[in-house]
Protein backbone atom coordinates (compact mmCIF):
# COMPACT_ATOMS: atom_id res chain seq x y z
CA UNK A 1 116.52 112.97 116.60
CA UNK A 2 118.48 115.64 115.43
CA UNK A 3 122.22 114.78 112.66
CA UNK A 4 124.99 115.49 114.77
CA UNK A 5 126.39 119.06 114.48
CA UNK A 6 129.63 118.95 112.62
CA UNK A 7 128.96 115.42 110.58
CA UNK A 8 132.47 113.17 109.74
CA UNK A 9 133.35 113.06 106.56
CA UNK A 10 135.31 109.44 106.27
CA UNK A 11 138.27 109.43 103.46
CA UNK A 12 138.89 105.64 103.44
CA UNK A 13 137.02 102.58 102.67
CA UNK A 14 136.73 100.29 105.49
CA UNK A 15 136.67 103.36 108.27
CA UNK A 16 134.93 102.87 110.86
CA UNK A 17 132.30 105.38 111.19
CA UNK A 18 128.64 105.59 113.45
CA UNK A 19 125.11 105.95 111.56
CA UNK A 20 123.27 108.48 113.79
CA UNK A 21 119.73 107.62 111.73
CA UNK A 22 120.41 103.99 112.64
CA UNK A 23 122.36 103.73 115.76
CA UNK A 24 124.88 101.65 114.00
CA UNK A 25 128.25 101.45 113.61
CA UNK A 26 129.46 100.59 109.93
CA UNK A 27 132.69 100.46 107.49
CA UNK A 28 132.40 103.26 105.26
CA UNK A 29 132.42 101.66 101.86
CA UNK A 30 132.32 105.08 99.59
CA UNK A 31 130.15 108.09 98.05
CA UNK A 32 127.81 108.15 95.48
CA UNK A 33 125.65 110.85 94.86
CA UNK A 34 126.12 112.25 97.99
CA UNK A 35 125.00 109.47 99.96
CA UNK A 36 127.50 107.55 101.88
CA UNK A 37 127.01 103.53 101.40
CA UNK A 38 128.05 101.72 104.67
CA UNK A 39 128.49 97.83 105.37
CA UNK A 40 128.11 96.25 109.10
CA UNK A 41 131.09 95.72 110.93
CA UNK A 42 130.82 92.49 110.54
CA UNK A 43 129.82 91.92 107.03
CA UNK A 44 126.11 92.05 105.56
CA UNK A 45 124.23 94.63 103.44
CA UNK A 46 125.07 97.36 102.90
CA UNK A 47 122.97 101.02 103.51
CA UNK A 48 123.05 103.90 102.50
CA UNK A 49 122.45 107.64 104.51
CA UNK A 50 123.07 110.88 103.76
CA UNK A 51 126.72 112.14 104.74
CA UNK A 52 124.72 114.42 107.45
CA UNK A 53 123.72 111.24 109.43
CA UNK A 54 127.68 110.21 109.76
CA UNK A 55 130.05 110.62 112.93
CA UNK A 56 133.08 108.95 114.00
CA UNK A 57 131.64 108.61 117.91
CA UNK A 58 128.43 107.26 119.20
CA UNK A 59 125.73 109.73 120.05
């Protein structure tokens, strides 16, 4: 499995974005240290992934 070639870079919490690494689609919840943290769409715990891993469509 290979990060998509131009990775998203979401702006606002609560985006909708997909984790590539995971197969998962997640709210974006924010950035720290250049990891992205993301929540499941419909609530749970949330991950983290490197912003590499992130796209706004389902590969």
């Amino acid at each position: 499995m290979a990060p998509p070639p131009v990775p998203y870079r979401p702006s606002s919490v609560g985006e909708r974005v997909f984790d590539v690494r995971s197969g998962r689609w997640a709210a974006f919840m924010g950035w720290q240290h250049g990891l992205a943290f993301l929540r499941p769409l419909g609530g749970g715990i949330e991950w983290d992934t490197e912003a590499r891993w992130i796209t706004n469509t389902e590969q």
